[in-house]
N, C-alpha and C. Protein backbone atom coordinates (compact mmCIF):
# COMPACT_ATOMS: atom_id res chain seq x y z
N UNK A 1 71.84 121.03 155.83
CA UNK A 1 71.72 120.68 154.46
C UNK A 1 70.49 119.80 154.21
N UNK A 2 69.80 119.22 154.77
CA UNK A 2 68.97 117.96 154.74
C UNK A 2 67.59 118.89 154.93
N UNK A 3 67.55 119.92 155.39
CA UNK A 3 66.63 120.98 155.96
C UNK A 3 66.40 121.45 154.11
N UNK A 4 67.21 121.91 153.36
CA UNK A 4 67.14 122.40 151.90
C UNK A 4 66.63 121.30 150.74
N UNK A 5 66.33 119.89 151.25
CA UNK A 5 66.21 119.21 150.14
C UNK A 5 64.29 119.29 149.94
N UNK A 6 64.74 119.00 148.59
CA UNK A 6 62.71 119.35 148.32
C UNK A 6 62.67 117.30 148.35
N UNK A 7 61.11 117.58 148.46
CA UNK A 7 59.99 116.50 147.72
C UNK A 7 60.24 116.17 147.14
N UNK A 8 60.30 115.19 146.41
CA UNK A 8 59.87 115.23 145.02
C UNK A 8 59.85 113.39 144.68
N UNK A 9 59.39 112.52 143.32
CA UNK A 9 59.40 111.21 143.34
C UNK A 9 60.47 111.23 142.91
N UNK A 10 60.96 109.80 142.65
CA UNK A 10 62.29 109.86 142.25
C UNK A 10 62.01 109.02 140.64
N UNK A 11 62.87 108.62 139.88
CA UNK A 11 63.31 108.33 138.68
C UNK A 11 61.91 107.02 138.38
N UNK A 12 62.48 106.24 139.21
CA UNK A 12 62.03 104.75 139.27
C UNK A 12 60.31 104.87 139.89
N UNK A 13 59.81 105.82 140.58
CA UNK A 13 58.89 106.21 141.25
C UNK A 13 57.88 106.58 139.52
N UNK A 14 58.40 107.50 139.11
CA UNK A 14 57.72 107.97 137.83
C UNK A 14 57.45 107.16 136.67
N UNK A 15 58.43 106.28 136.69
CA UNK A 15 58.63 105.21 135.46
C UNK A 15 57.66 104.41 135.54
N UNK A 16 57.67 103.99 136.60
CA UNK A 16 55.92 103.00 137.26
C UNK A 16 54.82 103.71 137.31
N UNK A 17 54.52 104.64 137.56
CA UNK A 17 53.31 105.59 137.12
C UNK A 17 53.09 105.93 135.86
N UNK A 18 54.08 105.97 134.99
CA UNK A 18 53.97 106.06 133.34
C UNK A 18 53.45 104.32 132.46
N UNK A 19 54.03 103.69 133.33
CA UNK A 19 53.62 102.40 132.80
C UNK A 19 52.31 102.16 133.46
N UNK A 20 51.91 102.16 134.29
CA UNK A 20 50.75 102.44 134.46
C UNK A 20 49.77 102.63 134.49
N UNK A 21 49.88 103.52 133.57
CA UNK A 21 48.78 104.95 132.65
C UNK A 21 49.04 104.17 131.60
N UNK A 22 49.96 103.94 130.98
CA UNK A 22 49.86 103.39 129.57
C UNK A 22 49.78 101.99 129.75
N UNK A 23 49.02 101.13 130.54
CA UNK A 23 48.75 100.11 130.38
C UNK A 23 47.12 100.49 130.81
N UNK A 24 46.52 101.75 131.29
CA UNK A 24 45.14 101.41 131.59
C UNK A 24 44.63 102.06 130.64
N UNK A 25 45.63 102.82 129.64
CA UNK A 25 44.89 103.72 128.26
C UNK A 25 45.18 102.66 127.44
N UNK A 26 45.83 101.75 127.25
CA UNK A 26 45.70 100.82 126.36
C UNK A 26 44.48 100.10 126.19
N UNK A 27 44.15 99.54 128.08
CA UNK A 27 43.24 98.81 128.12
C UNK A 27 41.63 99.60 127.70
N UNK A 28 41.54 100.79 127.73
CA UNK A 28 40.58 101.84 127.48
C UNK A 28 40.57 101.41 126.28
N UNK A 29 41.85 101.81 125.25
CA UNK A 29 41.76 101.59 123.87
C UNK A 29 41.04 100.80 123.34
N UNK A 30 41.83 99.60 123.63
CA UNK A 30 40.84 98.47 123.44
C UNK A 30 39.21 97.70 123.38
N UNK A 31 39.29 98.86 124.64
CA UNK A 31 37.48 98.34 124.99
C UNK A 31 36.81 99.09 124.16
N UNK A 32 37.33 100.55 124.31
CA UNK A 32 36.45 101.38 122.82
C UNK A 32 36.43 101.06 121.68
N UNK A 33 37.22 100.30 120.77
CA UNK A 33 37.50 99.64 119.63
C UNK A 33 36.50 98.36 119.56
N UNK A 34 36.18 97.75 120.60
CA UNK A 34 35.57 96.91 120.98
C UNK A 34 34.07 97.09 120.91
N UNK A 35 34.11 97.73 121.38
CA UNK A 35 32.52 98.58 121.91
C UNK A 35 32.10 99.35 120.05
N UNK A 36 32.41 99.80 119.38
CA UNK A 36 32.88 100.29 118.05
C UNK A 36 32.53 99.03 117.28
N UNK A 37 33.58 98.30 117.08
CA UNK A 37 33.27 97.32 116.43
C UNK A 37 31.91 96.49 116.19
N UNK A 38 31.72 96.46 117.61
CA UNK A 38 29.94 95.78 117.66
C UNK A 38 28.96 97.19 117.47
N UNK A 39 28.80 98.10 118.10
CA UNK A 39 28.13 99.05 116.97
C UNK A 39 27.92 99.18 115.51
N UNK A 40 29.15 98.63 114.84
CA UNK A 40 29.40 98.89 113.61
C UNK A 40 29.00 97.98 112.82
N UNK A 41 29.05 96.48 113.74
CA UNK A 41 28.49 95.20 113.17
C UNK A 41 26.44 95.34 112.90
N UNK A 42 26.28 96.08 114.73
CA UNK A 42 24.58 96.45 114.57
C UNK A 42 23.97 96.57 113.62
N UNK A 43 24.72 98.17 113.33
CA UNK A 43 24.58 99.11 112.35
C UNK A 43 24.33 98.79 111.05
N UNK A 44 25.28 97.71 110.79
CA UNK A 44 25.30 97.06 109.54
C UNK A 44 23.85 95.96 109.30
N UNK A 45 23.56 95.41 110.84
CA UNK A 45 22.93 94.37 110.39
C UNK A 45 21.25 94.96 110.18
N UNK A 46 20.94 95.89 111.04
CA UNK A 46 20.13 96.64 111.00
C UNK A 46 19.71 97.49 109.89
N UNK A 47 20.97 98.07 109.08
CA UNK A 47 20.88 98.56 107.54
C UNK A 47 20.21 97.34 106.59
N UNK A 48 20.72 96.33 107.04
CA UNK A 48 20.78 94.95 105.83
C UNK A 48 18.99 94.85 105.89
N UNK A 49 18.52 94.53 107.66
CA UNK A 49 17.48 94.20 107.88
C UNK A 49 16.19 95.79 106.90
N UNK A 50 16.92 96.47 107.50
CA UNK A 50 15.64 97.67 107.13
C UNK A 50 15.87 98.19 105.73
N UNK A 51 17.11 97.32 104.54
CA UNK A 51 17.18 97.45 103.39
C UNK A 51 15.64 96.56 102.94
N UNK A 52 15.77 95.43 103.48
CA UNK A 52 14.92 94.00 103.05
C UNK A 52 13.47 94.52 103.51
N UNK A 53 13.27 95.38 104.47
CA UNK A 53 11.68 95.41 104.69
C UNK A 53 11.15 96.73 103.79
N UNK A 54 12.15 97.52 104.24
CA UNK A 54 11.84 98.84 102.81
C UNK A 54 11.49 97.83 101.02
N UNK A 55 12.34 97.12 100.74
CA UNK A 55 11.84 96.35 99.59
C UNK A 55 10.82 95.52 100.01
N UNK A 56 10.76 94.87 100.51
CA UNK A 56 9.05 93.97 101.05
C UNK A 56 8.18 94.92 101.07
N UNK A 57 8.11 96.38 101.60
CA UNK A 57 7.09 97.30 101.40
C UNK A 57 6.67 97.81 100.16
N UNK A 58 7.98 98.63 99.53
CA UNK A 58 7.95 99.03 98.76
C UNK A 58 6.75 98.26 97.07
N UNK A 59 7.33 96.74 97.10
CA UNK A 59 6.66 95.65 96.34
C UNK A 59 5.43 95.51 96.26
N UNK A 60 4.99 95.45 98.05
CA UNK A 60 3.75 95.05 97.94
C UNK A 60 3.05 96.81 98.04
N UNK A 61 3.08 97.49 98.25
CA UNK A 61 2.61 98.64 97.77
C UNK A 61 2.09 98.91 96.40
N UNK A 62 3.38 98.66 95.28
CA UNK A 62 3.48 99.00 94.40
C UNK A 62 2.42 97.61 93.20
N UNK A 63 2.56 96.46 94.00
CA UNK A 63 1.48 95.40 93.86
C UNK A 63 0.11 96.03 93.84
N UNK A 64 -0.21 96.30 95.35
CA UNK A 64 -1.77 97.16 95.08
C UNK A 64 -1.84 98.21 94.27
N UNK A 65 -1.44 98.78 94.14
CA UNK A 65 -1.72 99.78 93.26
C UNK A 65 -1.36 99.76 91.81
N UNK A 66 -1.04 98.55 91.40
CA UNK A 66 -0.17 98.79 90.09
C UNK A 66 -2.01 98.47 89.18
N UNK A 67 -2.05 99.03 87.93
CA UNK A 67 -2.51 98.60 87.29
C UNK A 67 -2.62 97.41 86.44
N UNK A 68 -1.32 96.62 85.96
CA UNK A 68 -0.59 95.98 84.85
C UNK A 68 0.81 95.84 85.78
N UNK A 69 1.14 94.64 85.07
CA UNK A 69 2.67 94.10 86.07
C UNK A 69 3.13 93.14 85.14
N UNK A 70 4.58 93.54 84.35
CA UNK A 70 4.97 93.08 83.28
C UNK A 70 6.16 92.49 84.03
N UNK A 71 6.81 90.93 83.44
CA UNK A 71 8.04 90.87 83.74
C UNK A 71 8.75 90.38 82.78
N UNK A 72 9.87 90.99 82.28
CA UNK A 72 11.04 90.99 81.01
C UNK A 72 12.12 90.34 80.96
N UNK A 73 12.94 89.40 81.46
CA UNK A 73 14.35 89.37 81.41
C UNK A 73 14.58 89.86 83.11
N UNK A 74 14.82 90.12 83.89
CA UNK A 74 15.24 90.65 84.74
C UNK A 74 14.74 92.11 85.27
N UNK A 75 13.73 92.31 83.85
CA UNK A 75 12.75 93.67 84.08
C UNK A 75 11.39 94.00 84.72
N UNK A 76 11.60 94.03 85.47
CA UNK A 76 9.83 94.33 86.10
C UNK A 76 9.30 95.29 86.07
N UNK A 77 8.40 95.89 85.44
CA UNK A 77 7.83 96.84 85.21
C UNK A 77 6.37 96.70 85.76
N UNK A 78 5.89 97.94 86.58
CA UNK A 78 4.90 98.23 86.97
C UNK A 78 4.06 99.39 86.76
N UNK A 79 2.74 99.33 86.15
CA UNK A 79 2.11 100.14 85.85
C UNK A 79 1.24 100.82 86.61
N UNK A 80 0.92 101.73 87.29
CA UNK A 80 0.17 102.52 87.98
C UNK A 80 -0.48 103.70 87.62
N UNK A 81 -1.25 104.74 88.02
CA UNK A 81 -2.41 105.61 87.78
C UNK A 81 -1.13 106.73 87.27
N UNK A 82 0.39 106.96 87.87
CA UNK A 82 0.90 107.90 88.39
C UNK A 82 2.02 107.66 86.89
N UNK A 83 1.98 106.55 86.16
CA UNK A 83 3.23 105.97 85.45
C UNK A 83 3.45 104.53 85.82
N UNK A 84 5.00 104.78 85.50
CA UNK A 84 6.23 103.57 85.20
C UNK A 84 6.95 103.27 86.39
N UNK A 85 6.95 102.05 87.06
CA UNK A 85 7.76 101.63 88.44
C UNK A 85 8.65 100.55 88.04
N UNK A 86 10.18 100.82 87.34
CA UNK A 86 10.88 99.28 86.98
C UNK A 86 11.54 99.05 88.25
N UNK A 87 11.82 97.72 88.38
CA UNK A 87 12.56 97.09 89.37
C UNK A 87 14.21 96.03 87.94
N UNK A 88 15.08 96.19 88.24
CA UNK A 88 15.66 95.58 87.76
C UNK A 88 16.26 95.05 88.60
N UNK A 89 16.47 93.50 88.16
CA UNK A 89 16.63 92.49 89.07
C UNK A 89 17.98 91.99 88.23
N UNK A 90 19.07 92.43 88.93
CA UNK A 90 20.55 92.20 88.61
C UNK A 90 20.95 90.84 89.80
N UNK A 91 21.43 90.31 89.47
CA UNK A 91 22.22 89.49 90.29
C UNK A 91 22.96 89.76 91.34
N UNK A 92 23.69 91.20 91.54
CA UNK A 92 24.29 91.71 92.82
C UNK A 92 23.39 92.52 93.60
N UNK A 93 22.36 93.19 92.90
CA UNK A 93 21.68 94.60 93.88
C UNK A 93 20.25 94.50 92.70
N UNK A 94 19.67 95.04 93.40
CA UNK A 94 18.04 95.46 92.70
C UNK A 94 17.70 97.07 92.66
N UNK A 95 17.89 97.35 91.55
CA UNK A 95 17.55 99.03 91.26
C UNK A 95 16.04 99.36 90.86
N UNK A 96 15.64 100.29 91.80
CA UNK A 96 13.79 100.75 92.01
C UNK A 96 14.27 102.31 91.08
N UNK A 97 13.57 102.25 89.66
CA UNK A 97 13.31 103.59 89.27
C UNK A 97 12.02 104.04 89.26
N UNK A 98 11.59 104.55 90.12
CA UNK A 98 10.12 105.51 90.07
C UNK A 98 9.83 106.55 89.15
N UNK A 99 8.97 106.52 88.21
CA UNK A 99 8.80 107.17 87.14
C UNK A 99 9.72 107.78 86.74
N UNK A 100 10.68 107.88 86.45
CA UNK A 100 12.29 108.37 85.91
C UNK A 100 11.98 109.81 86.53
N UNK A 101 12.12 109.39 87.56
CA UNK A 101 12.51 110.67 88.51
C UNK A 101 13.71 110.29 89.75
N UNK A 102 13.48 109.15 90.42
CA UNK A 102 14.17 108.87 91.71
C UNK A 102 14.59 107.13 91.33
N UNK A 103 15.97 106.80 91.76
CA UNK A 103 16.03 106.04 91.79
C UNK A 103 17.06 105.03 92.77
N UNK A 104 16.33 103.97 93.11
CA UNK A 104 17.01 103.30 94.45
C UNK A 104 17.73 102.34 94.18
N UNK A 105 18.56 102.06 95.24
CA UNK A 105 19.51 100.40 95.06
C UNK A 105 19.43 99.96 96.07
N UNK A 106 19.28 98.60 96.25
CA UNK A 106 18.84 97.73 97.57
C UNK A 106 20.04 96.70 97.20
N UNK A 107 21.39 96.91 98.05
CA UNK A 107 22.42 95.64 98.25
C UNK A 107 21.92 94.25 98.40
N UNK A 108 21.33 93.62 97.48
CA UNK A 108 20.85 91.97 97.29
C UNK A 108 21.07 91.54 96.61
N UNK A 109 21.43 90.06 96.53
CA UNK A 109 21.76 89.42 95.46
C UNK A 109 20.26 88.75 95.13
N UNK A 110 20.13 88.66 94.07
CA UNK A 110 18.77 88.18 93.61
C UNK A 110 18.69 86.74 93.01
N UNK A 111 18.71 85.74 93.90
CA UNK A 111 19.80 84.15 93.85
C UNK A 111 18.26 83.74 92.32
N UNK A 112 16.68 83.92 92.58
CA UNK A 112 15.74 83.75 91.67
C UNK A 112 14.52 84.36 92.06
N UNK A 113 14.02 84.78 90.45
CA UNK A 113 12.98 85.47 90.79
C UNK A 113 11.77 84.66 89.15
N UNK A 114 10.83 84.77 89.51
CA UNK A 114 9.99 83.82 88.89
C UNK A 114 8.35 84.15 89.02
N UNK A 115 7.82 84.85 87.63
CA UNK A 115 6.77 85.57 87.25
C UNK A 115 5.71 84.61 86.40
N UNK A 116 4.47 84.13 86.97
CA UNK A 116 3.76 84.40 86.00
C UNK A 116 2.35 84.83 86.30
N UNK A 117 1.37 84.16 85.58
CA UNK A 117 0.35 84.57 85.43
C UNK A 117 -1.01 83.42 85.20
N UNK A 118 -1.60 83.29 86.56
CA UNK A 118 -2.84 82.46 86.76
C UNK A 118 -4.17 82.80 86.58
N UNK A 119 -4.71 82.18 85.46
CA UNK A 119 -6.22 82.67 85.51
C UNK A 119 -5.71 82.70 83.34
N UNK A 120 -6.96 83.51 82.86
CA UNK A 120 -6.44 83.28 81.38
C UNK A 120 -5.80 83.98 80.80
N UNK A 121 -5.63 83.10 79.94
CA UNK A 121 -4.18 83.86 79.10
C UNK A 121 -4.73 84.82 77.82
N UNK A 122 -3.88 85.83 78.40
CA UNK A 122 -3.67 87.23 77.51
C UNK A 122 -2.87 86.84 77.03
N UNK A 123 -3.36 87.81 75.67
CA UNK A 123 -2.37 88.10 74.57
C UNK A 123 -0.71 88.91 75.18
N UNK A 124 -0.64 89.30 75.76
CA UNK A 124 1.13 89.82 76.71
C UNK A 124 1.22 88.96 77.70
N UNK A 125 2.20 88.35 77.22
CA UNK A 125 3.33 86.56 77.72
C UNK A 125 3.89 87.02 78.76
N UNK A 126 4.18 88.32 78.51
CA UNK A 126 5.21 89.19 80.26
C UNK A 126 4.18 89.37 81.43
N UNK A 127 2.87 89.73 80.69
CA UNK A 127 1.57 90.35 82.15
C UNK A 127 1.72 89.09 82.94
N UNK A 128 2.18 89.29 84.34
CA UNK A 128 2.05 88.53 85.34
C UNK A 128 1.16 89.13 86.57
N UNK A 129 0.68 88.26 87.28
CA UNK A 129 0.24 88.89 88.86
C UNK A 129 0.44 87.74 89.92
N UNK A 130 1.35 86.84 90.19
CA UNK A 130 2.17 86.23 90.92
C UNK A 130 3.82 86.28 90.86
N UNK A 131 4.55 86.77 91.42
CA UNK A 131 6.07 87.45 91.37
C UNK A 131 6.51 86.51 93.01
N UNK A 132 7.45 85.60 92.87
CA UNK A 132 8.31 84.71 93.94
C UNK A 132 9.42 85.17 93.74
N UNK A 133 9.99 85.71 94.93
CA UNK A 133 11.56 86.07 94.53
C UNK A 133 12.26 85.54 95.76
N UNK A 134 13.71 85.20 95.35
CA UNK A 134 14.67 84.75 96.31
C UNK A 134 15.82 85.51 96.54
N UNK A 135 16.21 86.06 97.39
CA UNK A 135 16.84 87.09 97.79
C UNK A 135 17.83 87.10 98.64
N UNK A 136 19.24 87.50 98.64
CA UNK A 136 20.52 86.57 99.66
C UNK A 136 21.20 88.62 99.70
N UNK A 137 20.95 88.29 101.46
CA UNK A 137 22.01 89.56 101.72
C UNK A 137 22.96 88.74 103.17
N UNK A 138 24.33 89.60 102.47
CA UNK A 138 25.02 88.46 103.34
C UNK A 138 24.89 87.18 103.32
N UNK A 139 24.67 86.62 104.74
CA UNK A 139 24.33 84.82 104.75
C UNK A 139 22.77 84.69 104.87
N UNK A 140 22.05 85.69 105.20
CA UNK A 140 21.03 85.77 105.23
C UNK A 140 19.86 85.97 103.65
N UNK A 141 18.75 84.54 103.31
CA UNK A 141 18.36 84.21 102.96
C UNK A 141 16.54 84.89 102.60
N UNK A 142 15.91 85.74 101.52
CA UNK A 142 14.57 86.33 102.01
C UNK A 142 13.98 85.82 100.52
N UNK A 143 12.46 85.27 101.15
CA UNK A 143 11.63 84.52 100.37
C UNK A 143 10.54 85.71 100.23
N UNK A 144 10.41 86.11 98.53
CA UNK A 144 9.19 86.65 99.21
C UNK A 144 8.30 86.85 97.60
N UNK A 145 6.88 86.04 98.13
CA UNK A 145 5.82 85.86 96.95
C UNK A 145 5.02 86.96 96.83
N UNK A 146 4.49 87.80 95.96
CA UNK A 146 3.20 88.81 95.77
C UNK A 146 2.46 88.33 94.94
N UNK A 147 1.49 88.62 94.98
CA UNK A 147 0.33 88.05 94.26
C UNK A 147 -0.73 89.78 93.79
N UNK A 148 -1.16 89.69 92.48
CA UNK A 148 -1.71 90.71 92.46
C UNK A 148 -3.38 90.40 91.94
N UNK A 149 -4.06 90.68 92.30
CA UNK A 149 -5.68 90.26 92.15
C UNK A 149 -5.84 91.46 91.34
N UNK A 150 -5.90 91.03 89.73
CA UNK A 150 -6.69 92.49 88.78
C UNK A 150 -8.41 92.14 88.97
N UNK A 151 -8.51 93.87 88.78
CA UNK A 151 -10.10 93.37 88.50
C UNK A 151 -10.73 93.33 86.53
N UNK A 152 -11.82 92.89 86.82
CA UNK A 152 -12.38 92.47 85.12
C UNK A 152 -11.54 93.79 84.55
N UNK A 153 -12.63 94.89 85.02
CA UNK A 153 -11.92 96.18 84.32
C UNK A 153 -10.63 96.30 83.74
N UNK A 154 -10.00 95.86 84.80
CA UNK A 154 -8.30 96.42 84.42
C UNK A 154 -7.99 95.01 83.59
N UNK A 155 -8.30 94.14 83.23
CA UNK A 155 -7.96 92.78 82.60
C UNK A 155 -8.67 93.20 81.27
N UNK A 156 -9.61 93.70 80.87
CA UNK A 156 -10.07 94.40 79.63
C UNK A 156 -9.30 95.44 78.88
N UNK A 157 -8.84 96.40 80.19
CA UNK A 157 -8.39 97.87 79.61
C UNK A 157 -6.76 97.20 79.35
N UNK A 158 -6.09 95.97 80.01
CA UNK A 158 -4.70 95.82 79.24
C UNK A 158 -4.95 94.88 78.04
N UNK A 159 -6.20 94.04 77.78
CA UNK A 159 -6.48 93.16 76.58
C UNK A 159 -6.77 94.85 75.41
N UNK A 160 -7.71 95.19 75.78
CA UNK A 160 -7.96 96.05 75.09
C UNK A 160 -6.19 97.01 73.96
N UNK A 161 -5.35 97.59 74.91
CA UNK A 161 -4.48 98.20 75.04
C UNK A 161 -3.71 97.16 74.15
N UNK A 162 -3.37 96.03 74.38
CA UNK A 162 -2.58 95.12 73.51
C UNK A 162 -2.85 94.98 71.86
N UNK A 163 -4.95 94.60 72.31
CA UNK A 163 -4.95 95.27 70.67
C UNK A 163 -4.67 95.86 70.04
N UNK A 164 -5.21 96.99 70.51
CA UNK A 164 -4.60 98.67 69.76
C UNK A 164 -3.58 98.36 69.55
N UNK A 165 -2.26 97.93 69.92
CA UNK A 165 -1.10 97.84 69.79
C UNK A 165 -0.81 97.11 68.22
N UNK A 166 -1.81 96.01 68.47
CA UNK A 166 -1.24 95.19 67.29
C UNK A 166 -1.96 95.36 65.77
């Protein structure tokens, strides 16, 4: 009779191999969730960072090239060869409309922003070409001044343009 019995583990043999496994897939769990989590934190901080330099570019780009650089209330308007570049400067986020075709949102709070205009005074109180803005994403804090150098020309052709207007 002892010749007929099989192999096999027994009850208590299996129960410990099941606990086991489910204590080293737990511990797996964990570390992947882990590992996840800080990816996800990166990810984020890296979005935040390459939100803030895409707008630092975008600005001073739109600085050189602007013709005229008006600021309204929270409206910034930029004039260029191509059109109209507003920036609206909301308190939670800053929306970039490019000639009313495309338009962007940059997650910032816009804590102050502060326009004017050095050298003489034109008849348009909004024409600025110094723009300081203060900028809060997350806990993180971004300072950032443009300055725009018109030449005679273009300081004529918006005096000029104002006339006509009036």
């Amino acid at each position: 009779m002892n010749k007929d019995k099989l192999k096999a583990f027994t009850l208590i043999e299996i129960t410990i191999a099941m606990l086991i496994a489910a204590v080293v897939i737990g511990l797996c769990y964990y570390t992947f969730q882990l590992f996840m989590n800080l990816s996800h934190e990166q990810q984020q901080k890296k979005n935040e960072q390459f939100q803030a330099e895409l707008l630092q570019h975008l600005l001073a780009r739109d600085f050189d090239h602007a013709r005229a650089i008006y600021l309204e209330e929270g409206l910034l308007t930029i004039q260029d060869s191509s059109g109209e570049i507003k920036y609206t400067l909301s308190s939670n986020y800053i929306l970039r409309n490019q000639y009313d075709l495309r338009t962007d949102t940059f997650q910032m709070k816009v804590l102050e922003h502060k326009g004017e205009f050095e050298g003489p005074k034109l008849p348009d109180q909004n024409l600025i070409n110094r723009l300081s803005l203060q900028l809060q994403q997350e806990k993180r804090i971004w300072n950032q001044s443009l300055f725009k150098n018109y030449t005679a020309q273009q300081l004529l052709r918006i005096e000029d343009l104002q006339y006509s207007f009036n």
